[in-house]
PDB file of N, CA and C in Angstrom:
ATOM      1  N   UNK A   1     197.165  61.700  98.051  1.00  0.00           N
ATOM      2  CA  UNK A   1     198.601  61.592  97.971  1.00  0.00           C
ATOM      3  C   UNK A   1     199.202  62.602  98.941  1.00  0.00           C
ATOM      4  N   UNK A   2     200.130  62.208  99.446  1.00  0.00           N
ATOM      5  CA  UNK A   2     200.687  63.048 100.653  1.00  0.00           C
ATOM      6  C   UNK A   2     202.399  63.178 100.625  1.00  0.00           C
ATOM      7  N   UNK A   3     202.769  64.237 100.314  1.00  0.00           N
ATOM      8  CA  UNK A   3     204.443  64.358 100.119  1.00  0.00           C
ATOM      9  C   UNK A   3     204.663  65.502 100.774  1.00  0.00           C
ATOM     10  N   UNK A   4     206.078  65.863 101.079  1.00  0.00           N
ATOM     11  CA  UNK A   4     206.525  66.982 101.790  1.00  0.00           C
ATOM     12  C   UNK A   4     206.986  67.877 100.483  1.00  0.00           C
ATOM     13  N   UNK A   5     206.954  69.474 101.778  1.00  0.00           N
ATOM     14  CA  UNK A   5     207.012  70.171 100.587  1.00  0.00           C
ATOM     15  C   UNK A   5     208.538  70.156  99.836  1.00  0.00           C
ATOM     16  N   UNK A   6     209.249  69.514 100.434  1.00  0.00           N
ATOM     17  CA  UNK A   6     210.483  69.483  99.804  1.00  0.00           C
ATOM     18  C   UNK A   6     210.430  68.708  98.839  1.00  0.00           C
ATOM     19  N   UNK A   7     209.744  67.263  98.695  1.00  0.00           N
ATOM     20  CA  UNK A   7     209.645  66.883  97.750  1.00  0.00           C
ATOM     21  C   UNK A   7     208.470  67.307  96.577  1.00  0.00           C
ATOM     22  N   UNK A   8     207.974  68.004  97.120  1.00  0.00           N
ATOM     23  CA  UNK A   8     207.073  68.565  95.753  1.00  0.00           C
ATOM     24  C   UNK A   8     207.753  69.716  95.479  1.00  0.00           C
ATOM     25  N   UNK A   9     208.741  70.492  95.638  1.00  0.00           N
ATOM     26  CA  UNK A   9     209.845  71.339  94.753  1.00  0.00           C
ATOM     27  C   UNK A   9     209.945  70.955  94.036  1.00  0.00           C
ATOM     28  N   UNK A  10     209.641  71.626  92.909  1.00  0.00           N
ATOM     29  CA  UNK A  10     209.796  71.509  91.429  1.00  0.00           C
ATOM     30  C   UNK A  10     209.199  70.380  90.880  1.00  0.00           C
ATOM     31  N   UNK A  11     207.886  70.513  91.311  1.00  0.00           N
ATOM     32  CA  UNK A  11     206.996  69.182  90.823  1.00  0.00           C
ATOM     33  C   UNK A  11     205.225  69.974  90.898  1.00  0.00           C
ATOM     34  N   UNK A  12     205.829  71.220  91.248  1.00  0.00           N
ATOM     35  CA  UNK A  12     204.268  71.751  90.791  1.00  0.00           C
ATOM     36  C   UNK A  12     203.186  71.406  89.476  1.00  0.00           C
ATOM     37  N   UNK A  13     203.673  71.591  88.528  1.00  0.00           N
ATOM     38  CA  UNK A  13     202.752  71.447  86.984  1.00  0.00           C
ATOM     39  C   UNK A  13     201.963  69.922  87.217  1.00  0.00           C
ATOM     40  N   UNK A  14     203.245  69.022  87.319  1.00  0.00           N
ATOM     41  CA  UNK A  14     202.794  67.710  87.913  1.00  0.00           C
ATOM     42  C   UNK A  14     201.976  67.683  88.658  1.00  0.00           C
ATOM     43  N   UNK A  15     201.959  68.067  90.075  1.00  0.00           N
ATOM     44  CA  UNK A  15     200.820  67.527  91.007  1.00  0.00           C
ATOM     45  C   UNK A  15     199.414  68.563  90.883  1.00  0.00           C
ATOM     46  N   UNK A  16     199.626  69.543  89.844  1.00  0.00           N
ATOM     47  CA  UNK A  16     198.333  70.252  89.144  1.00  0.00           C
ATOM     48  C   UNK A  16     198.018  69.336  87.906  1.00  0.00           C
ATOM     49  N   UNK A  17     198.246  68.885  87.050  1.00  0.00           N
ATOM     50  CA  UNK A  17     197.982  67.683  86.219  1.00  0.00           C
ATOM     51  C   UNK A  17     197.339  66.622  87.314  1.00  0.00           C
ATOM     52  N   UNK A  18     197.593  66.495  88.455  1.00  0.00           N
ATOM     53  CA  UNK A  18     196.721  65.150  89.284  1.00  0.00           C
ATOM     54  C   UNK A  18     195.723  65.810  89.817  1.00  0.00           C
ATOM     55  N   UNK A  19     195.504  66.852  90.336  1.00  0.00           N
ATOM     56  CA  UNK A  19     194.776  67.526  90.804  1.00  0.00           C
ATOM     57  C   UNK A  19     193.831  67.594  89.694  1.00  0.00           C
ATOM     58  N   UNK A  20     193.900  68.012  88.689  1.00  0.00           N
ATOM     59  CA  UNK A  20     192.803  68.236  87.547  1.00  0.00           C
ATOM     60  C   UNK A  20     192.384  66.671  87.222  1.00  0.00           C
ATOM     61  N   UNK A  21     193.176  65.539  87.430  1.00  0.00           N
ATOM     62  CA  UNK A  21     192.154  64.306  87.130  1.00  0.00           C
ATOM     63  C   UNK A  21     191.464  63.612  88.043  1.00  0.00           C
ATOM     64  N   UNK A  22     191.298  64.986  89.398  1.00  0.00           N
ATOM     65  CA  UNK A  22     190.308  63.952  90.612  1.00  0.00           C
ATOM     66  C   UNK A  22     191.440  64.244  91.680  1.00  0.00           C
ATOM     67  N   UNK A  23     192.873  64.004  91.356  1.00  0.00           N
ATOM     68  CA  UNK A  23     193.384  63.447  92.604  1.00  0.00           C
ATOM     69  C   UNK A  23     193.392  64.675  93.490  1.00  0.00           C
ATOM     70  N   UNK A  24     193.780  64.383  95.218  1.00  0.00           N
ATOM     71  CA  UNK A  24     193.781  65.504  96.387  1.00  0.00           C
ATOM     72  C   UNK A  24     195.406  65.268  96.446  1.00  0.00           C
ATOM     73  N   UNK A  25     196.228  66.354  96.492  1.00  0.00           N
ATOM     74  CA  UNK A  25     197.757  66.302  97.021  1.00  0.00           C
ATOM     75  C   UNK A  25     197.705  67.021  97.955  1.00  0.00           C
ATOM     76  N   UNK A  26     198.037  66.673  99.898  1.00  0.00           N
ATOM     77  CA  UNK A  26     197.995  66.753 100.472  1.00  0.00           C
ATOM     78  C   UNK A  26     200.271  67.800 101.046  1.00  0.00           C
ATOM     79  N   UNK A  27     200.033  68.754 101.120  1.00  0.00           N
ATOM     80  CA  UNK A  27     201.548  68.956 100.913  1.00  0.00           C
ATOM     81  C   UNK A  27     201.917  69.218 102.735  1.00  0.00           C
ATOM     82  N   UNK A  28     203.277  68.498 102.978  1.00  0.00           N
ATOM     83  CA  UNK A  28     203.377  68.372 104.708  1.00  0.00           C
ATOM     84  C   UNK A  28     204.522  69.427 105.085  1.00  0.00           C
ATOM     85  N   UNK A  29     204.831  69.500 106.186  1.00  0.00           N
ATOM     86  CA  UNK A  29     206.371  70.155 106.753  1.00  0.00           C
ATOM     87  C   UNK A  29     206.235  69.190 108.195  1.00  0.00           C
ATOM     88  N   UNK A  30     207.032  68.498 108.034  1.00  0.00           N
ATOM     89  CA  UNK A  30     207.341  68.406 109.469  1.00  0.00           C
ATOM     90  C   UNK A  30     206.725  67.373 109.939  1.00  0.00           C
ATOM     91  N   UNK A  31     206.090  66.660 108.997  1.00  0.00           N
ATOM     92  CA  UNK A  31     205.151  65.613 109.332  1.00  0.00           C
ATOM     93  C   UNK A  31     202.973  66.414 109.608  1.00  0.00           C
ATOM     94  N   UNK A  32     203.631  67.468 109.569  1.00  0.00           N
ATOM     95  CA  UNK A  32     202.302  68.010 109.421  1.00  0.00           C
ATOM     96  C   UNK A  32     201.535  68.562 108.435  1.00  0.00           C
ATOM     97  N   UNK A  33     200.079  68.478 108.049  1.00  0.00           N
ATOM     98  CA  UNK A  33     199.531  69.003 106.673  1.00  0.00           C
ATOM     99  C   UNK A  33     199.739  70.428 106.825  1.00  0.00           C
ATOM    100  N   UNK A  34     199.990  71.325 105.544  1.00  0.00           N
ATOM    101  CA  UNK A  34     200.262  72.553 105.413  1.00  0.00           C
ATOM    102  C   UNK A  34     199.646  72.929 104.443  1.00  0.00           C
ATOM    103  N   UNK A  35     199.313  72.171 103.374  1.00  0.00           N
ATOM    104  CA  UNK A  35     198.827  72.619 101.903  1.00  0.00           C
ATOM    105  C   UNK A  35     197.663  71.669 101.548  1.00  0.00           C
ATOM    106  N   UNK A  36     197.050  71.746 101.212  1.00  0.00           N
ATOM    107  CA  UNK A  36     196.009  71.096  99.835  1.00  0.00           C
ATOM    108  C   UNK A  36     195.959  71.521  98.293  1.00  0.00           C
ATOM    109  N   UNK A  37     196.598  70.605  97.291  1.00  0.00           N
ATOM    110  CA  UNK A  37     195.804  70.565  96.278  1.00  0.00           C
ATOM    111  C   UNK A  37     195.284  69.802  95.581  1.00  0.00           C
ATOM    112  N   UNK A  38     193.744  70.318  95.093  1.00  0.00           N
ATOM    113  CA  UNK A  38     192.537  69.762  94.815  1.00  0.00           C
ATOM    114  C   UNK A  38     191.809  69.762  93.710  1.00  0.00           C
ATOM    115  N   UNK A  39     190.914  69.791  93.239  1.00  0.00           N
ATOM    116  CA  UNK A  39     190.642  69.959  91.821  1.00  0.00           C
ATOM    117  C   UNK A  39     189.334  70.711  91.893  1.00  0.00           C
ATOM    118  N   UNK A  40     189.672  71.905  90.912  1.00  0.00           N
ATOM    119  CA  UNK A  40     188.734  73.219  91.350  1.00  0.00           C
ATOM    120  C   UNK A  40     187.027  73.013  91.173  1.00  0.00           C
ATOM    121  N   UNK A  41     186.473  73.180  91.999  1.00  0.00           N
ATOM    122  CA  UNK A  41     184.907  72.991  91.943  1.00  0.00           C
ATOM    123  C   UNK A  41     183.923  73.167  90.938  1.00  0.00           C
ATOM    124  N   UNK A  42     184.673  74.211  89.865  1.00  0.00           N
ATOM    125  CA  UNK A  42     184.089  75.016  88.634  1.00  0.00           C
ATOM    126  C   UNK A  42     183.813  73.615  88.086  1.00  0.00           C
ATOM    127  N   UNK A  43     182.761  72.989  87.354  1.00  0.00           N
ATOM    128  CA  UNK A  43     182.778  72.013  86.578  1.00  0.00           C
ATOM    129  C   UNK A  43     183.262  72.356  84.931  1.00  0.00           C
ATOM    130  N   UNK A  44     183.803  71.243  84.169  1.00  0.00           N
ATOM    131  CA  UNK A  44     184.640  71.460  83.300  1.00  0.00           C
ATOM    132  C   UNK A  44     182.969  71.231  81.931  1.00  0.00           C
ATOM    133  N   UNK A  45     183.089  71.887  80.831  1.00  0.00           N
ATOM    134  CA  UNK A  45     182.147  71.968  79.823  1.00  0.00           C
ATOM    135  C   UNK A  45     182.363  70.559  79.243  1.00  0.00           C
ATOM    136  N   UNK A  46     180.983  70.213  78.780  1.00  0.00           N
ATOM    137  CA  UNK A  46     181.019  69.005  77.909  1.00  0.00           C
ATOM    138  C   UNK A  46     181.250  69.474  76.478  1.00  0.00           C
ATOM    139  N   UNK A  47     181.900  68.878  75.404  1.00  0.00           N
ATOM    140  CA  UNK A  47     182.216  69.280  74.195  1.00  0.00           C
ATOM    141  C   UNK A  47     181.261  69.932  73.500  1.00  0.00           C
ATOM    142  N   UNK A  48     179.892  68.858  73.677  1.00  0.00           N
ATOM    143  CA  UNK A  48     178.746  69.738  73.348  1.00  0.00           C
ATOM    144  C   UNK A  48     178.681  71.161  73.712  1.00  0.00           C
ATOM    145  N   UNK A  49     178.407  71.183  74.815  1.00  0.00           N
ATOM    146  CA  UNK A  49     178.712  72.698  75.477  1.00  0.00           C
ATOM    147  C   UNK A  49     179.330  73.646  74.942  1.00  0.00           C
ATOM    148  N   UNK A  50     180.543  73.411  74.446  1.00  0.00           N
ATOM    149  CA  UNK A  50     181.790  74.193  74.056  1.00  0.00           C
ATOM    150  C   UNK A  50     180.609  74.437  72.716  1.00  0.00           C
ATOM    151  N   UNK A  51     180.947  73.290  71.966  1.00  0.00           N
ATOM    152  CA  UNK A  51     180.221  73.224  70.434  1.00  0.00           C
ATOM    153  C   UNK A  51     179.321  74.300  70.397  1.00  0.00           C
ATOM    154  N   UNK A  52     178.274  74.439  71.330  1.00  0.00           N
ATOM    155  CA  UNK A  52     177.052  75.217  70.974  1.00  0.00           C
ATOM    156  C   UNK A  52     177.668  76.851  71.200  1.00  0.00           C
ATOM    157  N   UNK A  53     178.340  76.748  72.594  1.00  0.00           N
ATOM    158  CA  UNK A  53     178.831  77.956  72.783  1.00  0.00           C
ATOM    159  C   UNK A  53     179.456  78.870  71.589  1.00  0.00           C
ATOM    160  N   UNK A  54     180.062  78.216  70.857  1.00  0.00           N
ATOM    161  CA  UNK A  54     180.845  78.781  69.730  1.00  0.00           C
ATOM    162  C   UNK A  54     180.197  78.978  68.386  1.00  0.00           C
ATOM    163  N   UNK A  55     178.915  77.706  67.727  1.00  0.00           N
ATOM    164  CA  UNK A  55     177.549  78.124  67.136  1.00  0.00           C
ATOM    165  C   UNK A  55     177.062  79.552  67.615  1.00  0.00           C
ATOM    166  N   UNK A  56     176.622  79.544  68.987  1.00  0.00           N
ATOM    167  CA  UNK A  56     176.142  80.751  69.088  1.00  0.00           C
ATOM    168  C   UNK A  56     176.760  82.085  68.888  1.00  0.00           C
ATOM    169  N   UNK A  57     178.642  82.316  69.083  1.00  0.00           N
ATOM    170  CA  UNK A  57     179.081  83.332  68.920  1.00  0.00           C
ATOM    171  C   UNK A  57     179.410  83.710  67.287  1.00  0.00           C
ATOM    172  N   UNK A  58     179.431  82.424  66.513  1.00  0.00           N
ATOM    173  CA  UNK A  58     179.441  82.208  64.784  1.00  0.00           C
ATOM    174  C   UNK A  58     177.682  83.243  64.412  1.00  0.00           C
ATOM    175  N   UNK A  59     176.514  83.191  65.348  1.00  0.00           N
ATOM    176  CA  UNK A  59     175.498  83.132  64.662  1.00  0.00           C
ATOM    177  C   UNK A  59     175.636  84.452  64.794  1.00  0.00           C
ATOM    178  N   UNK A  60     175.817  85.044  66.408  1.00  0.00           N
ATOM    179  CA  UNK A  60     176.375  86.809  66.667  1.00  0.00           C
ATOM    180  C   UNK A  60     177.167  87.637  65.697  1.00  0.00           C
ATOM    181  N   UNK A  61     178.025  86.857  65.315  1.00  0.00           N
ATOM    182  CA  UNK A  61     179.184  87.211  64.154  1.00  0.00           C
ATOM    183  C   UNK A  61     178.407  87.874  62.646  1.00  0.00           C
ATOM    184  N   UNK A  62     177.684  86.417  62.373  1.00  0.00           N
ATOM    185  CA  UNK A  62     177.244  86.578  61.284  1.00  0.00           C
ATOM    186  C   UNK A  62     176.151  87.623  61.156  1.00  0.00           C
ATOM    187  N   UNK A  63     175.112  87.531  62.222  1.00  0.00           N
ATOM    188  CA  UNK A  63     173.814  88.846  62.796  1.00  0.00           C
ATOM    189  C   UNK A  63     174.439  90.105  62.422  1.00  0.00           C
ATOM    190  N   UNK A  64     175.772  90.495  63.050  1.00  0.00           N
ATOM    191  CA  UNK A  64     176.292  91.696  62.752  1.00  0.00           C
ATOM    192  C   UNK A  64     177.002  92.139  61.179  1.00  0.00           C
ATOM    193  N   UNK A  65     176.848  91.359  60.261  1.00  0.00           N
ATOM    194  CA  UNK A  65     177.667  91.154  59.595  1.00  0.00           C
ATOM    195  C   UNK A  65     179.083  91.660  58.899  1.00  0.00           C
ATOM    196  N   UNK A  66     179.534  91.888  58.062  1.00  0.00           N
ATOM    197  CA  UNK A  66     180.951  91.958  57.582  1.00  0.00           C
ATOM    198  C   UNK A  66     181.484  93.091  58.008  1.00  0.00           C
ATOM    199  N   UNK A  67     182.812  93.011  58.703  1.00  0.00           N
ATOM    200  CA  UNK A  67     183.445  93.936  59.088  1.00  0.00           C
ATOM    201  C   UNK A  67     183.482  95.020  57.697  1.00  0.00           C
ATOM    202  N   UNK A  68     183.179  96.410  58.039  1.00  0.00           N
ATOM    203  CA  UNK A  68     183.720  97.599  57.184  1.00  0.00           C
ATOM    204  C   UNK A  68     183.973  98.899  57.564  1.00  0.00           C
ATOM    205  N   UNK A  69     185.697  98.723  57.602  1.00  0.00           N
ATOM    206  CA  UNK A  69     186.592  99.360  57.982  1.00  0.00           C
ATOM    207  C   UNK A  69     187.706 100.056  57.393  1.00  0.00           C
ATOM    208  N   UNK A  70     188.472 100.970  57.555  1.00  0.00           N
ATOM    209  CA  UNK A  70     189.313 101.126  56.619  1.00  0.00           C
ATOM    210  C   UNK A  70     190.406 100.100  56.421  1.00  0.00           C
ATOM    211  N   UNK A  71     190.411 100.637  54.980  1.00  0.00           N
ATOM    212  CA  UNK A  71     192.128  99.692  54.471  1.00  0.00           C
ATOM    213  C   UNK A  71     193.016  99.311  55.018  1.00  0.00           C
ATOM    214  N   UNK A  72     193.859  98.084  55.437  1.00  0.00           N
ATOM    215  CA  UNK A  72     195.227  97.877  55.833  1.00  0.00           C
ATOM    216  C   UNK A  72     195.989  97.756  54.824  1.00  0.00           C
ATOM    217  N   UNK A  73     195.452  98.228  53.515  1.00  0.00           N
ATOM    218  CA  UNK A  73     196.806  98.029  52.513  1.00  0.00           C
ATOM    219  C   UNK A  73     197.122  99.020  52.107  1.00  0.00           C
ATOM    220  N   UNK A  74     197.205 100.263  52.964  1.00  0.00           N
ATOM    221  CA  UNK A  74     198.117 101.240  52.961  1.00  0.00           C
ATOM    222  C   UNK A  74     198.344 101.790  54.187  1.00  0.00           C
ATOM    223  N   UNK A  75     198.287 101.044  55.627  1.00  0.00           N
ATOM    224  CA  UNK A  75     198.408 101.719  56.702  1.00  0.00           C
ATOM    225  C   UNK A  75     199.706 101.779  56.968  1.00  0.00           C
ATOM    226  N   UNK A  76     200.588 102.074  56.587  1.00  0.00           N
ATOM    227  CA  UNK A  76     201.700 101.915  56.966  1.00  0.00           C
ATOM    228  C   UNK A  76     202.601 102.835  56.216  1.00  0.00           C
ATOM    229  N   UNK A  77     201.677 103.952  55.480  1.00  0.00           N
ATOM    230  CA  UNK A  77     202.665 104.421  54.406  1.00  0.00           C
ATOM    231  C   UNK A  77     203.021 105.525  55.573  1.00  0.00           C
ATOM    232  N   UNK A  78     202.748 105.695  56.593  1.00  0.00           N
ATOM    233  CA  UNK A  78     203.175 107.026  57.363  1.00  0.00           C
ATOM    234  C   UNK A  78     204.868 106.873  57.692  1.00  0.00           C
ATOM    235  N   UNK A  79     205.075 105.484  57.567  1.00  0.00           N
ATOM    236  CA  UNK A  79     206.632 105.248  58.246  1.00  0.00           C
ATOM    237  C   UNK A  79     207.434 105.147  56.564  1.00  0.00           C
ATOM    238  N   UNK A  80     207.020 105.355  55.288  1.00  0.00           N
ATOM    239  CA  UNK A  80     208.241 105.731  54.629  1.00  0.00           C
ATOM    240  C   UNK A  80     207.912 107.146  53.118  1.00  0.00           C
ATOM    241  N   UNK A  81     208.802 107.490  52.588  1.00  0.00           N
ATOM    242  CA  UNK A  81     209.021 108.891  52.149  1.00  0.00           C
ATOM    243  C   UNK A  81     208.423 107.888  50.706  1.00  0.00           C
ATOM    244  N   UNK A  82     208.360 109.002  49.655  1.00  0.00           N
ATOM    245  CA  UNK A  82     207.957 109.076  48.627  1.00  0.00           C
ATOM    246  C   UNK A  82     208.466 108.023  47.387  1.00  0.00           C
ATOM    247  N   UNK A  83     209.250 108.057  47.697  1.00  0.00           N
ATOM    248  CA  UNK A  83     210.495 107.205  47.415  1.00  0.00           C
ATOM    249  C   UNK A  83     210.256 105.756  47.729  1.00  0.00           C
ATOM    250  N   UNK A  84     209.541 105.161  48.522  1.00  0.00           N
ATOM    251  CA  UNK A  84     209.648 103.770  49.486  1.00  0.00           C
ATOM    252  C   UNK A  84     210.041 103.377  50.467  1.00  0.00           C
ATOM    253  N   UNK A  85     211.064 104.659  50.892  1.00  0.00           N
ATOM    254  CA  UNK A  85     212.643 103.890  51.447  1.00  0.00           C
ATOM    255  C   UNK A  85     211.700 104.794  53.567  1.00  0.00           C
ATOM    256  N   UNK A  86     212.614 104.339  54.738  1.00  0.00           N
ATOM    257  CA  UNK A  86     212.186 104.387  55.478  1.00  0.00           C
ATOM    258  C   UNK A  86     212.461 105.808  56.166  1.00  0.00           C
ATOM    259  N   UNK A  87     211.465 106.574  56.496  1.00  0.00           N
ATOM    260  CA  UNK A  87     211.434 107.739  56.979  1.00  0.00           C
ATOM    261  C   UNK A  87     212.604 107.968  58.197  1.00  0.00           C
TER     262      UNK A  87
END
């Protein structure tokens, strides 16, 4: 696809949405090419992929097990007086 850059003003998100499904946007001035965009080389994960990736950080999680830390149900008493009311 080939448009000038005037007409791709304010049509960026758009011609990155085509770019990510394959398409090449070719951007001109003047009748001449100035820009390319393309769709990035990184290949995108198969769901599987993702799936296992996240099994494996669940299994890390669990290996280390249960967070033990101090209390958050009193971290906060530093901001009021004896009373309740706010320092």
């Amino acid at each position: 696809m080939k448009l000038s850059v005037a007409e791709a003003d304010g049509q960026l998100a758009e011609l990155v949405r085509l770019a990510e499904r394959g398409a090449e946007v070719v951007l001109t001035e003047d009748g001449k090419e100035v820009a390319r965009i393309v769709p990035s080389a990184q290949p995108k994960q198969t769901r599987e992929e993702k799936r296992a990736l996240f099994e494996e950080i669940r299994r890390m999680a669990e290996a280390r097990g249960p967070y033990i830390g101090p209390s958050a149900a009193r971290s906060q008493d530093y901001l009021y007086d004896e009373l309740g009311l706010p320092k």
